[in-house]
N, C-alpha and C. Protein backbone atom coordinates (compact mmCIF):
# COMPACT_ATOMS: atom_id res chain seq x y z
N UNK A 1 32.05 8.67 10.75
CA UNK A 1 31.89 8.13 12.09
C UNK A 1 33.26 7.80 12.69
N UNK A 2 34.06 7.16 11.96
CA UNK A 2 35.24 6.88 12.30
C UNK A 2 36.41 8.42 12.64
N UNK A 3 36.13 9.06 11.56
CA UNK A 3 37.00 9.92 12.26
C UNK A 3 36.63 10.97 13.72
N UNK A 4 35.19 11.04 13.54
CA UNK A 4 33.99 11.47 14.55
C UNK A 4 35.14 11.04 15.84
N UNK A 5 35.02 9.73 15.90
CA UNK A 5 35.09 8.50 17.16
C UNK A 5 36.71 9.41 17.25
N UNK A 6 37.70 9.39 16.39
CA UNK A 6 39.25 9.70 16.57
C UNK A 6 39.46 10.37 16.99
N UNK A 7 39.00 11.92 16.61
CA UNK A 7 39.08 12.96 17.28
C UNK A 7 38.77 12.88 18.44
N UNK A 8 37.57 12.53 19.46
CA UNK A 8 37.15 12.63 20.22
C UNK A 8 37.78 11.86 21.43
N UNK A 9 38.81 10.61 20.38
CA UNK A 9 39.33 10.27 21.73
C UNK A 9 40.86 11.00 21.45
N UNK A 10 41.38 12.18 20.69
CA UNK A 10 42.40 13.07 20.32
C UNK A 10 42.41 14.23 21.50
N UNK A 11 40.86 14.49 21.61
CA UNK A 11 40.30 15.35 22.61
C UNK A 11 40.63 15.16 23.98
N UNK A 12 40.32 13.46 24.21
CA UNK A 12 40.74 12.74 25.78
C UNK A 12 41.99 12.65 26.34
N UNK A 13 43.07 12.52 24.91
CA UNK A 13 44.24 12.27 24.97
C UNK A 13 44.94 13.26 26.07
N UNK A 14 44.29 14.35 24.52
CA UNK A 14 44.74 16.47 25.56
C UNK A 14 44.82 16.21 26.99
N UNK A 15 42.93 16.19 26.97
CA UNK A 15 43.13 16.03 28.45
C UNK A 15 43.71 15.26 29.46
N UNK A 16 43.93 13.91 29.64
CA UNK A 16 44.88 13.44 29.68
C UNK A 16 46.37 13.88 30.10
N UNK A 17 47.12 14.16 29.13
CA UNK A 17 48.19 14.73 28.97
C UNK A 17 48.57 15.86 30.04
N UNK A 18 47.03 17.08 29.67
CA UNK A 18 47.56 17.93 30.57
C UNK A 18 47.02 17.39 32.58
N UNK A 19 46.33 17.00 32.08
CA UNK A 19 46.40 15.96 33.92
C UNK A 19 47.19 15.38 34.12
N UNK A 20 47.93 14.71 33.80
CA UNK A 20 49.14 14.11 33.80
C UNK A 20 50.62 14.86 33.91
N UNK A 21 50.43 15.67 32.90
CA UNK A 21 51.54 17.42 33.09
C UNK A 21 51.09 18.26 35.03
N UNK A 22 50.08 18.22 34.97
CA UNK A 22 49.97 19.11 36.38
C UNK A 22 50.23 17.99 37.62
N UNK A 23 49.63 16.89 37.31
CA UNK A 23 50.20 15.49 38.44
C UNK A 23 51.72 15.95 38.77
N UNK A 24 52.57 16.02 37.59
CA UNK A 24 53.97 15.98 38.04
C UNK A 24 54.77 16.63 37.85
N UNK A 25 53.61 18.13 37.52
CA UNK A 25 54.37 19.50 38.26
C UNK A 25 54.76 19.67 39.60
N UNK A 26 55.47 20.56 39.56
CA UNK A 26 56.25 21.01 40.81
C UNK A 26 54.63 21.74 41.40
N UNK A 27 55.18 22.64 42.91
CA UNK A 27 53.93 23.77 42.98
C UNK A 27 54.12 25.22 42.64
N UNK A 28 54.96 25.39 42.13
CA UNK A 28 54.78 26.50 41.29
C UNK A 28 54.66 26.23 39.84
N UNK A 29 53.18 26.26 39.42
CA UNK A 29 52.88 25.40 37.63
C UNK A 29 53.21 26.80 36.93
N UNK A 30 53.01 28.25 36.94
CA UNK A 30 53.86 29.31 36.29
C UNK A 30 54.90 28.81 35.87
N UNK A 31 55.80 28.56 36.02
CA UNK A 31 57.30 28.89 36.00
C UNK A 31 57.74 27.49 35.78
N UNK A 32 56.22 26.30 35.07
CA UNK A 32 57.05 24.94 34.67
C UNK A 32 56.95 24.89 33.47
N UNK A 33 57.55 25.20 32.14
CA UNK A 33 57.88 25.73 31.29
C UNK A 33 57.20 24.26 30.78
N UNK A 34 57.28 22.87 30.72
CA UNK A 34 57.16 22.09 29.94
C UNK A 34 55.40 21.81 30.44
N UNK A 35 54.67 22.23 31.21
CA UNK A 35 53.42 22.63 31.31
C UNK A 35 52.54 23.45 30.62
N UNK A 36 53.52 24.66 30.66
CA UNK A 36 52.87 25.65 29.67
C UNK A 36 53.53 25.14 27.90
N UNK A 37 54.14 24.68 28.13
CA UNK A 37 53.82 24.23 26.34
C UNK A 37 53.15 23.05 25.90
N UNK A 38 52.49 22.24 27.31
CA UNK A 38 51.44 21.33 26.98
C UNK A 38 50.38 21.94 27.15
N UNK A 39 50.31 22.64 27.95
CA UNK A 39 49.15 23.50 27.39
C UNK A 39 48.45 24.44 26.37
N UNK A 40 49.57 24.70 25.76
CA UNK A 40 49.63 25.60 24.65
C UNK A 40 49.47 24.78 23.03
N UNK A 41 50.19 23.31 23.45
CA UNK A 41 49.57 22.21 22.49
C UNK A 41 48.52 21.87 22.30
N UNK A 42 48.22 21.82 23.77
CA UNK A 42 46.60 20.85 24.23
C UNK A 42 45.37 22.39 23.27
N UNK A 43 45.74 23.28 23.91
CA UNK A 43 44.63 24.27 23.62
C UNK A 43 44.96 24.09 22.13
N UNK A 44 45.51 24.18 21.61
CA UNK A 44 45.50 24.42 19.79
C UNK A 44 45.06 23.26 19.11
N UNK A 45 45.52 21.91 19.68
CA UNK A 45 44.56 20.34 19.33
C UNK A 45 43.21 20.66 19.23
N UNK A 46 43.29 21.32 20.62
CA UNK A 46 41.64 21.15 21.32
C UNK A 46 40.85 22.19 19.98
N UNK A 47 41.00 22.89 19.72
CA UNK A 47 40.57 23.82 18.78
C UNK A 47 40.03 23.12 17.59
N UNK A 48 41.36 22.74 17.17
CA UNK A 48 41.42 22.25 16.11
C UNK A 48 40.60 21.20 15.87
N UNK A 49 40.77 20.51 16.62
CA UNK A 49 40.02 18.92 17.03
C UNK A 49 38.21 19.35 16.91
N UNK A 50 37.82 20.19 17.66
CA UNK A 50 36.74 20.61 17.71
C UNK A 50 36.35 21.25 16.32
N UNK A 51 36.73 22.05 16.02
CA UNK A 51 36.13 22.37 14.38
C UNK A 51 36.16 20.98 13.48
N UNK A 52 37.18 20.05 13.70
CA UNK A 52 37.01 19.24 12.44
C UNK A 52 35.31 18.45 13.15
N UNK A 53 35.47 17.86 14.50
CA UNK A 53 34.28 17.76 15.12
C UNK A 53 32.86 18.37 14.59
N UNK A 54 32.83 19.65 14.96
CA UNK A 54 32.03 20.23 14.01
C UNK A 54 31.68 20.05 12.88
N UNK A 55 32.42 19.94 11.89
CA UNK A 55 32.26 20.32 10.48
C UNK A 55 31.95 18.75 10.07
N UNK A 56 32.81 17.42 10.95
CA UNK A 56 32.23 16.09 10.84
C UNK A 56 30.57 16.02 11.57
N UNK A 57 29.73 16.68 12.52
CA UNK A 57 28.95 16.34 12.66
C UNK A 57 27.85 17.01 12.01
N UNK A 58 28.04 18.06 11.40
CA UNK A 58 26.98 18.42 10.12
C UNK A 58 26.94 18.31 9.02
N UNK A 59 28.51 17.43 8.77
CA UNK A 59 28.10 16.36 7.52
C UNK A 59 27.24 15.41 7.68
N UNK A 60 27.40 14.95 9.09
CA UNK A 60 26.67 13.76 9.45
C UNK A 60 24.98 13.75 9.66
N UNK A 61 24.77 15.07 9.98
CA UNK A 61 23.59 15.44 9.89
C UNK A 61 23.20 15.43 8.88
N UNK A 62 23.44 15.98 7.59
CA UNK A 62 23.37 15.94 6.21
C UNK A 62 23.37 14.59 5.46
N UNK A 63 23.92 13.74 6.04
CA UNK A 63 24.04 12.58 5.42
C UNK A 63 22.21 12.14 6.30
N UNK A 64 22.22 11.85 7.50
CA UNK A 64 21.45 11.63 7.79
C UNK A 64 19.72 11.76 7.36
N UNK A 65 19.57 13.29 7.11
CA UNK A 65 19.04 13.65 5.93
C UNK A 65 18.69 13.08 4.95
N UNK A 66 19.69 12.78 3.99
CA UNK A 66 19.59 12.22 2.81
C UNK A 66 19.12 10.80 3.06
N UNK A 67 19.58 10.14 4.03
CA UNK A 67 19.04 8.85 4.27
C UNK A 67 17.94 8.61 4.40
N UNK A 68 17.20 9.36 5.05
CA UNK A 68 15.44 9.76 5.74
C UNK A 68 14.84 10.12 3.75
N UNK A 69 15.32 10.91 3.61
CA UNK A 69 14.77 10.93 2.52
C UNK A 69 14.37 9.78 1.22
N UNK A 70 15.50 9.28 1.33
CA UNK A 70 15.20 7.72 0.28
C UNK A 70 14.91 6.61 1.55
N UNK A 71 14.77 6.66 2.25
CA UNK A 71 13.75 5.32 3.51
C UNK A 71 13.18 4.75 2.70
N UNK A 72 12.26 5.82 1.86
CA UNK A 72 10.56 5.32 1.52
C UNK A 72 11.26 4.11 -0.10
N UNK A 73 12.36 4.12 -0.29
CA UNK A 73 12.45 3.60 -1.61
C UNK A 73 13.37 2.38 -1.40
N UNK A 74 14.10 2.33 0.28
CA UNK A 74 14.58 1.09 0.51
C UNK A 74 13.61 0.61 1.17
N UNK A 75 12.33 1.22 1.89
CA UNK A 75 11.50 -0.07 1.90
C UNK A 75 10.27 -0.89 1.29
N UNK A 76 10.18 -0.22 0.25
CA UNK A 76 9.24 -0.65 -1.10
C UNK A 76 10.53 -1.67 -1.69
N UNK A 77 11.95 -1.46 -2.12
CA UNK A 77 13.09 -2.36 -1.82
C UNK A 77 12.16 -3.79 -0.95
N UNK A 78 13.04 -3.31 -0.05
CA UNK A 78 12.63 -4.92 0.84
C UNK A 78 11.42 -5.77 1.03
N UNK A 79 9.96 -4.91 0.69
CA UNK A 79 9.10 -5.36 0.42
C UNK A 79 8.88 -6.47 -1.05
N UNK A 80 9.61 -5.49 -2.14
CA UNK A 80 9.42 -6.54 -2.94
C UNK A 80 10.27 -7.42 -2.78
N UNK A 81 11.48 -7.78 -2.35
CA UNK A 81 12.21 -8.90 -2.32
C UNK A 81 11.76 -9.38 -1.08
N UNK A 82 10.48 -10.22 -0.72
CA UNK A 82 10.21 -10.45 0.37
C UNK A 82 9.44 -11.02 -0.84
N UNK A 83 8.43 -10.16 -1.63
CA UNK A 83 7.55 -10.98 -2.23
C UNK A 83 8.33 -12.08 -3.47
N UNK A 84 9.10 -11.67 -3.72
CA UNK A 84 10.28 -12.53 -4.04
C UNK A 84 10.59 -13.72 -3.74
N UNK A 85 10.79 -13.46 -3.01
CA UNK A 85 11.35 -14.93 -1.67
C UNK A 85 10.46 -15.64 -1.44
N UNK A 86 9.26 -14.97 -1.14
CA UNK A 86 7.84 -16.16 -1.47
C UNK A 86 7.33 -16.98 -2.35
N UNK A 87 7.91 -16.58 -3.66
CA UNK A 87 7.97 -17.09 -4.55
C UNK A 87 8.08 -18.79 -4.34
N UNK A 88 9.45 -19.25 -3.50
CA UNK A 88 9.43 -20.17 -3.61
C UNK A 88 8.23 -21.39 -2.82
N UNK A 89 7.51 -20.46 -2.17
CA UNK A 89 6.01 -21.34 -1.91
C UNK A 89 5.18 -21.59 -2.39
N UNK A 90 5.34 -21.05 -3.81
CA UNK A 90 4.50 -21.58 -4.58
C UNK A 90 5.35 -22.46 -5.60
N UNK A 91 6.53 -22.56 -6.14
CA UNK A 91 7.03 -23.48 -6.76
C UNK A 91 8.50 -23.78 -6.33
N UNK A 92 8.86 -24.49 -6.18
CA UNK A 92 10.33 -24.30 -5.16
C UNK A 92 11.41 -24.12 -5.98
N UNK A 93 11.26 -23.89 -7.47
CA UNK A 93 12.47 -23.86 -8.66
C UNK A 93 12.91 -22.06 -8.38
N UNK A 94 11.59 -21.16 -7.83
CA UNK A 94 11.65 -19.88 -7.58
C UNK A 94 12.58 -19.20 -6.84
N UNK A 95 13.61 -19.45 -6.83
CA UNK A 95 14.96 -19.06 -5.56
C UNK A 95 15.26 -17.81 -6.41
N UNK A 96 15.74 -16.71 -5.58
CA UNK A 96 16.10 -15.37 -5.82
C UNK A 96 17.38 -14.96 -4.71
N UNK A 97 18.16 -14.94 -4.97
CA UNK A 97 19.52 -14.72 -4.62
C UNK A 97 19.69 -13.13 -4.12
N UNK A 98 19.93 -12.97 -2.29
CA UNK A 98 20.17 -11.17 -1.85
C UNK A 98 21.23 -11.13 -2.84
N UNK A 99 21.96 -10.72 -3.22
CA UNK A 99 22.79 -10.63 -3.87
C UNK A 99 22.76 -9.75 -5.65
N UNK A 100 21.81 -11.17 -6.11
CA UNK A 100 21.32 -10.51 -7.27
C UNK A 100 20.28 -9.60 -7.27
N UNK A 101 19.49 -9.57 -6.14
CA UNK A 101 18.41 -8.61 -5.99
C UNK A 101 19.53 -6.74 -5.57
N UNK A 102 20.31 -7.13 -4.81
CA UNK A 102 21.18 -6.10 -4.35
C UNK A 102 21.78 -5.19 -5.75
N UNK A 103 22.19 -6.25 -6.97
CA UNK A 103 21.98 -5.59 -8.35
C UNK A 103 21.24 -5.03 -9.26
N UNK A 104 19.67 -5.72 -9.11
CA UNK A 104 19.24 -4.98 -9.58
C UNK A 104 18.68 -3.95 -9.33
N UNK A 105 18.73 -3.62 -7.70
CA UNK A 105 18.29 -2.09 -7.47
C UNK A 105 19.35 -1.27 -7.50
N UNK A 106 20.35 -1.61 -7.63
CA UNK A 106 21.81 -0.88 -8.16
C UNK A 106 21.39 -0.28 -9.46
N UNK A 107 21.08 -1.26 -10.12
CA UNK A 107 20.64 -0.97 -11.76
C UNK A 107 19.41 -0.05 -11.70
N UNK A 108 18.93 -0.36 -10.97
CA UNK A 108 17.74 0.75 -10.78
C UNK A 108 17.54 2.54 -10.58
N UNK A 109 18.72 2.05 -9.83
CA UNK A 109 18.90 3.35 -9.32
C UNK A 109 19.68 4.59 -10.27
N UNK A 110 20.70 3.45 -11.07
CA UNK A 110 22.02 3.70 -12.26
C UNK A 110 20.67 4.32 -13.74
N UNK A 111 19.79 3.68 -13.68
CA UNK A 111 18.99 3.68 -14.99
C UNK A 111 17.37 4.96 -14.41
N UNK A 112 17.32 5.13 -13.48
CA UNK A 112 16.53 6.53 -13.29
C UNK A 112 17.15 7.45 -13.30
N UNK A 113 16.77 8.36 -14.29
CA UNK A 113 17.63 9.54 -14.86
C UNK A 113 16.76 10.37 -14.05
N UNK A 114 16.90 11.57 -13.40
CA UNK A 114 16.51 12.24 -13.11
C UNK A 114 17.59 12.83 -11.91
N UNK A 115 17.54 14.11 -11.96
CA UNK A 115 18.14 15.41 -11.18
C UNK A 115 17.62 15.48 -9.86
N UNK A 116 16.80 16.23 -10.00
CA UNK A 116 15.50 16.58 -9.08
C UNK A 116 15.53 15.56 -7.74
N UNK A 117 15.95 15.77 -6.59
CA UNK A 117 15.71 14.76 -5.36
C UNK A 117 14.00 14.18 -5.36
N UNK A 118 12.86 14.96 -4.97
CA UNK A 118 11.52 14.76 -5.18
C UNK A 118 11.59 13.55 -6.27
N UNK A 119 11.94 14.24 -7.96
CA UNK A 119 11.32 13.38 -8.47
C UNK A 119 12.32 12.33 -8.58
N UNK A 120 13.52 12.07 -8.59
CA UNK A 120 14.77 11.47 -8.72
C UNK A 120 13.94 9.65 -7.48
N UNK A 121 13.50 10.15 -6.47
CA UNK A 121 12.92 9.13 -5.81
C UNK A 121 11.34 8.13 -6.29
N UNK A 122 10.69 9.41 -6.78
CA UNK A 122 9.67 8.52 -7.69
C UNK A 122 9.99 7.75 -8.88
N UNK A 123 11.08 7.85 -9.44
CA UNK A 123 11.58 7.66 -10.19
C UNK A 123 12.32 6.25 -10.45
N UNK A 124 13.24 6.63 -9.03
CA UNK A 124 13.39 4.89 -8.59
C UNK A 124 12.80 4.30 -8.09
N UNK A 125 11.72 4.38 -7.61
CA UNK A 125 10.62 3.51 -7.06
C UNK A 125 10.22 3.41 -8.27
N UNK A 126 9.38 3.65 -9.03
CA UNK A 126 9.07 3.26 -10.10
C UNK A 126 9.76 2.31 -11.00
N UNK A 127 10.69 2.71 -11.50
CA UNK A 127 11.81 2.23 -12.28
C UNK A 127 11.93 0.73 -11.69
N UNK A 128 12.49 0.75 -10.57
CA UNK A 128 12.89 -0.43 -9.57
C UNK A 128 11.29 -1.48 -9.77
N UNK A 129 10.55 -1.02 -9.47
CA UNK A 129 9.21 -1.94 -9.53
C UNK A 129 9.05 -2.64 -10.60
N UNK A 130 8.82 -2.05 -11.54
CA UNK A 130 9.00 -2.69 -13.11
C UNK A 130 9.93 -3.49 -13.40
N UNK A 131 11.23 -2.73 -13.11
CA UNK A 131 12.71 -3.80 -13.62
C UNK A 131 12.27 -4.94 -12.92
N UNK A 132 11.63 -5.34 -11.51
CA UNK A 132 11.62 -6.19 -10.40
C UNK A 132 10.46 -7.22 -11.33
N UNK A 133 9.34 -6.40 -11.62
CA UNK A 133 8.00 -7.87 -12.21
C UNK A 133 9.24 -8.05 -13.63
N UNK A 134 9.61 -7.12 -14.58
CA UNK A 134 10.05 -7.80 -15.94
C UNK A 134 11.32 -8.95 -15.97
N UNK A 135 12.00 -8.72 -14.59
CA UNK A 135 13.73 -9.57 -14.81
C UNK A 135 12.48 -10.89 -14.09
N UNK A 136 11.78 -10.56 -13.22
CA UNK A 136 11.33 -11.93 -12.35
C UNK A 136 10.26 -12.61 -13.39
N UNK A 137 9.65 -11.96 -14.05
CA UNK A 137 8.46 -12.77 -15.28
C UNK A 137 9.73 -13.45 -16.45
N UNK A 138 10.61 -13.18 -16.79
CA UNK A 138 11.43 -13.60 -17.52
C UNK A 138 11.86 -15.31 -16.93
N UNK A 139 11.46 -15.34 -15.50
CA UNK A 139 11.78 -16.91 -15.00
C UNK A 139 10.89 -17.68 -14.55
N UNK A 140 9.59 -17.09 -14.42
CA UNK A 140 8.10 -17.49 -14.43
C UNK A 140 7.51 -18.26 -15.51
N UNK A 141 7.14 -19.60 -14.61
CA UNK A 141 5.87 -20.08 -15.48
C UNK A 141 5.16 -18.60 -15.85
N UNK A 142 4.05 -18.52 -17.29
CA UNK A 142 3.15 -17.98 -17.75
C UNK A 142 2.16 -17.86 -16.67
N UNK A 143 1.82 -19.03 -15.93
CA UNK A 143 0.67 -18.94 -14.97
C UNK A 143 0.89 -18.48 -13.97
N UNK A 144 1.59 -17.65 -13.55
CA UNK A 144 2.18 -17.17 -12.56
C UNK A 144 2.61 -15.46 -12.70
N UNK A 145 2.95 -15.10 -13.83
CA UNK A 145 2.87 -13.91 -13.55
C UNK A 145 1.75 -12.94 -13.58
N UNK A 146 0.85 -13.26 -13.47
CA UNK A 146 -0.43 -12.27 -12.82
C UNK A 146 -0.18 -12.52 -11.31
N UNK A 147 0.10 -13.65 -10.85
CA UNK A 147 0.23 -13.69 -9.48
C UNK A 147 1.39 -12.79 -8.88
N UNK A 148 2.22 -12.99 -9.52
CA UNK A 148 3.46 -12.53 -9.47
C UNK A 148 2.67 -10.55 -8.87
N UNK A 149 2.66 -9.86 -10.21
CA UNK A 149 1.97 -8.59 -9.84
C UNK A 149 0.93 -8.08 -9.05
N UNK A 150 -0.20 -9.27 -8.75
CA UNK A 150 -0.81 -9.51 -7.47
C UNK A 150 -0.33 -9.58 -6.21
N UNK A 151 0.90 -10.27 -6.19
CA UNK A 151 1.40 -10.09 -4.80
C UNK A 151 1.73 -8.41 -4.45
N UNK A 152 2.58 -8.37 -5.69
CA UNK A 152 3.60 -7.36 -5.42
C UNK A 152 2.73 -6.10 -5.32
N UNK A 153 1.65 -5.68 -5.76
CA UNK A 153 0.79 -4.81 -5.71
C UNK A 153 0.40 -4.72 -3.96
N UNK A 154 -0.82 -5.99 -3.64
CA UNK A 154 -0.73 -6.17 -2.04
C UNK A 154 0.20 -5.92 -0.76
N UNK A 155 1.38 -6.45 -1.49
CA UNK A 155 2.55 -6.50 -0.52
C UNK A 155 2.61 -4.75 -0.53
N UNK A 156 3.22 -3.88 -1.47
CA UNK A 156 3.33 -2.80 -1.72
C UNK A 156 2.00 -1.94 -0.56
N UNK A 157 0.65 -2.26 -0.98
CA UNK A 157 -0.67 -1.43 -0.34
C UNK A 157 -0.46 -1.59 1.28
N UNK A 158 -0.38 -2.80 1.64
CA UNK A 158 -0.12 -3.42 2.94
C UNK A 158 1.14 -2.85 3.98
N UNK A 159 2.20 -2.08 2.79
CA UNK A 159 3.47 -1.52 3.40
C UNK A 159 3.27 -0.35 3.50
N UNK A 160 2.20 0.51 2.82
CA UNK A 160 1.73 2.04 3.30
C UNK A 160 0.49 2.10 3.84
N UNK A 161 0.11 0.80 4.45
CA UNK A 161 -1.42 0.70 5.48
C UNK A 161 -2.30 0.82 4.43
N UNK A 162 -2.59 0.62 3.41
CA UNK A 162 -3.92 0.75 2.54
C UNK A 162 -4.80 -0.10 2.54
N UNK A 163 -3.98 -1.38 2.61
CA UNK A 163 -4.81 -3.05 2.84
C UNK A 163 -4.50 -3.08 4.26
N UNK A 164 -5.91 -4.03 4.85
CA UNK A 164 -5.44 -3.95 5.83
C UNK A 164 -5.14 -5.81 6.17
N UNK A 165 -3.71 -6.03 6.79
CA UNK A 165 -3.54 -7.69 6.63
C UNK A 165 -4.70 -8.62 7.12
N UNK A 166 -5.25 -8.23 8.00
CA UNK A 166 -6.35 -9.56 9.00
C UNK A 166 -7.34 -9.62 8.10
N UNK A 167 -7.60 -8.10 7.26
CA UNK A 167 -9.18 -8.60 6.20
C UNK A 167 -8.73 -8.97 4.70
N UNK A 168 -7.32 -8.90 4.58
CA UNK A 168 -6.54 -9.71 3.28
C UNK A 168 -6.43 -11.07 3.62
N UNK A 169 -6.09 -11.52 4.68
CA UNK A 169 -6.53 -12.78 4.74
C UNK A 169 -7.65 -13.56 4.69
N UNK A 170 -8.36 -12.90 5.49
CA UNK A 170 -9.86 -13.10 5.75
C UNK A 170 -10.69 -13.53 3.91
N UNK A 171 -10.28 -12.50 3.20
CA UNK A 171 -10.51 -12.65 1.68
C UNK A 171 -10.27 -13.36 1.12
N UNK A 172 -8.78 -14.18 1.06
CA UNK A 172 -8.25 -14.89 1.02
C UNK A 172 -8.47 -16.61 1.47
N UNK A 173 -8.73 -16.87 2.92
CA UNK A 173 -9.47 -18.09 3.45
C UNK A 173 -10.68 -17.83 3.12
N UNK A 174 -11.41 -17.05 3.10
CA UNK A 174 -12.50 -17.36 3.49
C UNK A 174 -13.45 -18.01 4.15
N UNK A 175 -14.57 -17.32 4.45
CA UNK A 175 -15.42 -18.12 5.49
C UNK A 175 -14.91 -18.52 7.12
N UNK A 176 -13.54 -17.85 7.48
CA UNK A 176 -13.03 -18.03 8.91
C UNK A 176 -13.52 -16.55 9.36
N UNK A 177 -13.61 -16.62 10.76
CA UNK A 177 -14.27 -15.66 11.63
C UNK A 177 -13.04 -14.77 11.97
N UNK A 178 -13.48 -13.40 11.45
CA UNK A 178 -12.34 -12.38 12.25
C UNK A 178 -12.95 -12.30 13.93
N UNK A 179 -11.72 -12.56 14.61
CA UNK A 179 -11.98 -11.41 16.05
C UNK A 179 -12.46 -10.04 15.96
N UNK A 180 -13.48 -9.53 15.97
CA UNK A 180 -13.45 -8.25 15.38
C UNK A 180 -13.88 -7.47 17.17
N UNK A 181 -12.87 -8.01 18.08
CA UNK A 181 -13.12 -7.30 19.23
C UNK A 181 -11.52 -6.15 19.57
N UNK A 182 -11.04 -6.46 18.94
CA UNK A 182 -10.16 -5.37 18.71
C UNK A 182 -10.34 -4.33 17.75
């Protein structure tokens, strides 16, 4: 992005330059020798400038790409560290640090072996889920980690529309009246 942004204002410069070269030409611009070798600069920048342009914006496309592709595994990510963080409403000793969570999907990602892009992503989703209930049951009351995988299951169904939230609650309180006019 940064060099994206450089070039482009490398590009403005040119132009620039040579507006500035014809401003304070004479009127015969043929025969102003220090014109035609800003122009002869400008055009070979400009070239140049433009291929690296190029070749930076279909990396960028490519990168882009790759990003779209793992989405689905930074936001099963943020879902569970959400159910995480809730944690502390049910006991307030439950604090989970962005930080350390930021490691262990590092570790997650470091410890799914796999090649394969397709499976390389099921892989860390998977991987990541597990490492997430076993490092977090390791600081759990006993009575709590079924809850623990209860959430994280819900939270998970609820983030690809499977549950739907107003009748998870509804299950949940019970006996309160859905609006069911929407």
């Amino acid at each position: 992005m940064t060099k994206i942004a450089a070039n482009k204002k490398e590009l403005i410069e040119c132009e620039d330059k040579i507006l500035s070269s014809l401003q304070s030409s004479g009127s015969d611009l043929l025969e102003d020798d220090t014109l035609v070798l800003v122009l002869q600069d400008s055009k070979e920048k400009s070239e140049e400038v433009k291929q690296i342009l190029e070749t930076s914006e279909s990396m960028m496309k490519r990168i882009e790409d790759a990003r779209e592709h793992y989405r689905p595994s930074g936001k099963q990510a943020s879902i569970l560290f959400f159910v995480l963080s809730d944690l502390s409403k049910i006991d307030p000793m439950y604090q989970f640090s962005l930080e350390g969570y930021k490691d262990l999907y590092s570790k997650s990602i470091e410890d799914s072996k796999s090649n394969m892009t397709p499976e390389r992503l099921k892989n860390i989703m998977k991987h990541h889920m597990v490492s997430v209930y076993k490092v977090t049951c390791k600081s759990l009351f006993e009575r709590h980690k079924l809850l623990l995988a209860v959430q994280m299951i819900i939270a998970l169904k609820m983030g690809e529309g499977e549950i739907n939230k107003d009748e998870w609650m509804f299950f949940l309180r019970g006996g309160q009246v859905m609006d069911r006019s929407t």
